[in-house]
N, C-alpha and C. Protein backbone atom coordinates (compact mmCIF):
# COMPACT_ATOMS: atom_id res chain seq x y z
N UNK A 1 46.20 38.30 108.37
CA UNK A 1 47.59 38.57 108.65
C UNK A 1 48.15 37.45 109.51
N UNK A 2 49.20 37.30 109.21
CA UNK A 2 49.92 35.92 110.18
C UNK A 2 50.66 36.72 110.80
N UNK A 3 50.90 35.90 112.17
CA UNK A 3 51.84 36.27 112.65
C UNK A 3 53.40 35.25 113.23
N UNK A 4 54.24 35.21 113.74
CA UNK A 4 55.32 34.74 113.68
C UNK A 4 54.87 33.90 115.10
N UNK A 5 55.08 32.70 115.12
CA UNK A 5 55.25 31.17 116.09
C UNK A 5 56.20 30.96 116.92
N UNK A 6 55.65 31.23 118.25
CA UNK A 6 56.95 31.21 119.22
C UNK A 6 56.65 30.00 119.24
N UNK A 7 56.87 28.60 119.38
CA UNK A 7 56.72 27.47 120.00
C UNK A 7 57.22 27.58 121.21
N UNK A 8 56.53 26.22 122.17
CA UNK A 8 57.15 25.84 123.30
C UNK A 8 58.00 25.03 123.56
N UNK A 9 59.16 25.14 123.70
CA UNK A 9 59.84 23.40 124.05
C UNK A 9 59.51 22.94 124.69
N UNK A 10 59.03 22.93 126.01
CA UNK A 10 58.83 22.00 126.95
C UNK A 10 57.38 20.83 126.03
N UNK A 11 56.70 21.29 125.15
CA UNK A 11 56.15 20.47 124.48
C UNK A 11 56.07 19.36 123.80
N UNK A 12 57.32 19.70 123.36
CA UNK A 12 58.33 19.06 122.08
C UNK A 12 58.91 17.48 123.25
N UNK A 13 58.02 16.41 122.15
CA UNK A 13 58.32 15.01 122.92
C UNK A 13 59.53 14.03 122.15
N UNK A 14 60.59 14.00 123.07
CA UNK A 14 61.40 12.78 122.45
C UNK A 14 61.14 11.80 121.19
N UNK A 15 61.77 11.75 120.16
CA UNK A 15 61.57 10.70 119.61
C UNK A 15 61.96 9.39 119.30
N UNK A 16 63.09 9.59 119.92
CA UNK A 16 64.49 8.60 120.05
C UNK A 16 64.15 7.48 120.57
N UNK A 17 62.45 7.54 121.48
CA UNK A 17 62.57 6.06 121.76
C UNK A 17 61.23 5.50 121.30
N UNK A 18 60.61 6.18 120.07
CA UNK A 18 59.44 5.66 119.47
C UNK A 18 59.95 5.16 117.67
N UNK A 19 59.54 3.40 117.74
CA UNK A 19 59.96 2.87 116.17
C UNK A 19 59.03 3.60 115.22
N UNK A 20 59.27 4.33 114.42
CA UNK A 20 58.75 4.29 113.61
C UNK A 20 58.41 3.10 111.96
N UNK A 21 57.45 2.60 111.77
CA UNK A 21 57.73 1.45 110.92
C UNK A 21 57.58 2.10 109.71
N UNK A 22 57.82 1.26 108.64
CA UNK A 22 58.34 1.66 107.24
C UNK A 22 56.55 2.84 106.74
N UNK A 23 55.97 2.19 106.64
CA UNK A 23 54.31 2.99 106.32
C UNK A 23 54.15 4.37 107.48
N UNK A 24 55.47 4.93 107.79
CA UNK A 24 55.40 5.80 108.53
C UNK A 24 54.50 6.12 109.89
N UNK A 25 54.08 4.35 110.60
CA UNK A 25 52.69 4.68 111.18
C UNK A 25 54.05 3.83 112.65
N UNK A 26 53.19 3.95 114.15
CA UNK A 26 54.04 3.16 115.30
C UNK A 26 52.99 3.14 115.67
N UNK A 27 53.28 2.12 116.95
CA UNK A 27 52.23 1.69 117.32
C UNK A 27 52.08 1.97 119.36
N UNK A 28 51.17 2.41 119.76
CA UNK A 28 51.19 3.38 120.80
C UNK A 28 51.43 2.45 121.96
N UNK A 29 52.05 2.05 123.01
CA UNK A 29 52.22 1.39 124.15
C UNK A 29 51.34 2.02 125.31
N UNK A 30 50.76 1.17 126.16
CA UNK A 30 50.59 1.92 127.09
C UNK A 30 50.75 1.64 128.78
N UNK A 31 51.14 2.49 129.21
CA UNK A 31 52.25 2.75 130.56
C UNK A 31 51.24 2.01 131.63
N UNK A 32 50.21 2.57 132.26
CA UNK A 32 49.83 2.37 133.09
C UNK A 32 48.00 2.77 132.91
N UNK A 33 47.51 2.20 134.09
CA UNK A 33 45.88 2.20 134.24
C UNK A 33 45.75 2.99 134.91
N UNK A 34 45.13 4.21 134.96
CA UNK A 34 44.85 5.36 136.07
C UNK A 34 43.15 5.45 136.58
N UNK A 35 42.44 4.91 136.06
CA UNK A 35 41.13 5.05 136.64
C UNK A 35 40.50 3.89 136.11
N UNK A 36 39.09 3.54 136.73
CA UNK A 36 38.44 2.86 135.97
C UNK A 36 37.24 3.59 136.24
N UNK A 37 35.84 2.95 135.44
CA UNK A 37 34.58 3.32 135.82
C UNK A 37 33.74 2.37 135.12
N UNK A 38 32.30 2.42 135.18
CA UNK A 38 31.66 1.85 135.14
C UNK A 38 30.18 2.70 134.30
N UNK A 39 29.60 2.34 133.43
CA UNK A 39 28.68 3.05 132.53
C UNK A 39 27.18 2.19 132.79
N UNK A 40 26.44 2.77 133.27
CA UNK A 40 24.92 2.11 133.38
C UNK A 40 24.35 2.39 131.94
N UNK A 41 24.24 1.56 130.89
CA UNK A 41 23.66 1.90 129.84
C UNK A 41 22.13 1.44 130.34
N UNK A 42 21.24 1.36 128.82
CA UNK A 42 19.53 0.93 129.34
C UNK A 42 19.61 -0.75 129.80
N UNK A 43 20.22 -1.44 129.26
CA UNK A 43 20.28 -3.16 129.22
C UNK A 43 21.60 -3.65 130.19
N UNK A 44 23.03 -3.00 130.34
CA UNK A 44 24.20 -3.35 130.70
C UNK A 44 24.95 -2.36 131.17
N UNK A 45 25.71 -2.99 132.04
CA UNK A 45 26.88 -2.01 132.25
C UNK A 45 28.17 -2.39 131.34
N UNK A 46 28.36 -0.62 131.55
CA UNK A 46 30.18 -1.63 130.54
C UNK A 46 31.11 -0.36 131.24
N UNK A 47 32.43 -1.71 131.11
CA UNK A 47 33.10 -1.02 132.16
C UNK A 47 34.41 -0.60 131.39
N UNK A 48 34.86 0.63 131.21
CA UNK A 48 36.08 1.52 130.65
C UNK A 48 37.47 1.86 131.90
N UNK A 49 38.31 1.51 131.35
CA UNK A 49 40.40 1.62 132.09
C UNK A 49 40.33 3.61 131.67
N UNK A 50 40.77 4.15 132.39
CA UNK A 50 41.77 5.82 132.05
C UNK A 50 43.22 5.10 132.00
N UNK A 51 43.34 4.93 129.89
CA UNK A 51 44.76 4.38 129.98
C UNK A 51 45.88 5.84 129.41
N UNK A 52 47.07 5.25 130.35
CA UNK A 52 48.31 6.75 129.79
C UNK A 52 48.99 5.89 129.03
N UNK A 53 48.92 6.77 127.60
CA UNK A 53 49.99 5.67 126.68
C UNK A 53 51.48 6.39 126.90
N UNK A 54 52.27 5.78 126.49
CA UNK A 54 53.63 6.13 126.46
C UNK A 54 54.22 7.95 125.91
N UNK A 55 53.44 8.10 124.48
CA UNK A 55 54.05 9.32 124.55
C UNK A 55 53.09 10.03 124.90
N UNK A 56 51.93 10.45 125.45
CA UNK A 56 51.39 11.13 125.80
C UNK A 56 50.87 11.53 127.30
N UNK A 57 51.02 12.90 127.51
CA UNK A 57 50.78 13.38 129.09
C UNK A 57 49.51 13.23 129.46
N UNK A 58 49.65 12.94 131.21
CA UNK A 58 48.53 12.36 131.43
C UNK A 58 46.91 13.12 130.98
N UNK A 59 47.19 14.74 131.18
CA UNK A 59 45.93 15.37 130.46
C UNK A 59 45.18 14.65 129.03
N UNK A 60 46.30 13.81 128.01
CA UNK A 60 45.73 13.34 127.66
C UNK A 60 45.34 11.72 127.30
N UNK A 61 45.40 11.19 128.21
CA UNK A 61 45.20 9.82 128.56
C UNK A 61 43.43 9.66 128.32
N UNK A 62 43.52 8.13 127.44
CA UNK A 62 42.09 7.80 127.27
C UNK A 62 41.05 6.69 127.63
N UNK A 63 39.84 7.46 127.18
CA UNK A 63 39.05 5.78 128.29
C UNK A 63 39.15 5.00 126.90
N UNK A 64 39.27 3.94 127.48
CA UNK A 64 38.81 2.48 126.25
C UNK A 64 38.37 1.64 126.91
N UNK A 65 37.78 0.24 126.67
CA UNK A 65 37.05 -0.78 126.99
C UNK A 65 37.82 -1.73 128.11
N UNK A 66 37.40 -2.25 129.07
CA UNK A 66 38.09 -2.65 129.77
C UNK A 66 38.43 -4.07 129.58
N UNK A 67 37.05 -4.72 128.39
CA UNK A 67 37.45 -5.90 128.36
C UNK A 67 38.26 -6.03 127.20
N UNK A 68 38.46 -5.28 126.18
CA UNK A 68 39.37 -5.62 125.22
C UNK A 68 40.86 -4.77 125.35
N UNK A 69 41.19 -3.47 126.66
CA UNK A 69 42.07 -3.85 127.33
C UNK A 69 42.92 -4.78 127.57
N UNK A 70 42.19 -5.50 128.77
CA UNK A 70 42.72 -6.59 129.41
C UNK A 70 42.80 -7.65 128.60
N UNK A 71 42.00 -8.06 127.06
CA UNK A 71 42.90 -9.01 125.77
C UNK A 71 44.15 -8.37 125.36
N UNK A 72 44.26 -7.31 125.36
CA UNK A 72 45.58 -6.98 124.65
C UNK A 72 46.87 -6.46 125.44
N UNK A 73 46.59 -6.46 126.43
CA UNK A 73 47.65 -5.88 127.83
C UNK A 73 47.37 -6.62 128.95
N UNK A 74 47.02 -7.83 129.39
CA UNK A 74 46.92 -8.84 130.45
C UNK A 74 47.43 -8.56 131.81
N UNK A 75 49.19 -7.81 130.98
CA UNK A 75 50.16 -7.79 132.49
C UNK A 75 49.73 -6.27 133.36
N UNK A 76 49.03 -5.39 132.53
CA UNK A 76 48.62 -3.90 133.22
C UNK A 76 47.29 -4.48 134.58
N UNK A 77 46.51 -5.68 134.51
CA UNK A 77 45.70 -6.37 135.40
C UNK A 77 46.22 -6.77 135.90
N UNK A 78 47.37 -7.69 136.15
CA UNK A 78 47.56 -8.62 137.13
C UNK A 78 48.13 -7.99 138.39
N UNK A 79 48.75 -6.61 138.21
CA UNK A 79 49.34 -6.04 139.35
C UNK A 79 47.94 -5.04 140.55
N UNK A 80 46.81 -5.27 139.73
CA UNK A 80 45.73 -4.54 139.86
C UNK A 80 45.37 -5.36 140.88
N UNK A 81 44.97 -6.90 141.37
CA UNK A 81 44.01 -7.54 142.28
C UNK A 81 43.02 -7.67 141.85
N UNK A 82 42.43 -7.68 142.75
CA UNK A 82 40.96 -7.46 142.80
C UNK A 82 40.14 -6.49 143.89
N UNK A 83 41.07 -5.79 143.38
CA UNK A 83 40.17 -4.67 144.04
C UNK A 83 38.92 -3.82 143.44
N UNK A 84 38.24 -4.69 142.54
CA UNK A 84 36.66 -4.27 142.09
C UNK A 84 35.54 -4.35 142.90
């Protein structure tokens, strides 16, 4: 049996300021660096950014690589230091 879908608005995210390109796909920006960390694998460490992309709330903000990060977003580091 189904039942009837209250949605939430407060959910419901703007779209007015995301391009959508012709293949119906955009491409995700992202705002700011909120964490970093560091992974002891068996041979290396490797080190992962907590990035917040543009349309998404910070609950869901993700880890990615820190060094191919910082190839594709340079200016989100430079305000960082060096505080490693």
């Amino acid at each position: 049996m189904l039942k009837k879908c209250i949605g939430d608005p407060s959910l419901i995210l703007p779209t007015g300021s995301i391009k959508i390109k012709d293949n119906s796909s955009y491409e995700e920006v992202p705002v700011q660096i909120l964490d970093r960390q560091v992974r002891r694998l068996r041979t290396k460490d490797v080190a992962s950014v907590k990035v917040l992309w543009r349309t998404q709330f910070v609950e869901e903000a993700t880890w990615e690589a820190e060094e191919d990060t910082k190839k594709r977003y340079p200016h989100h580091f430079e305000s960082r230091g060096n505080a490693d």
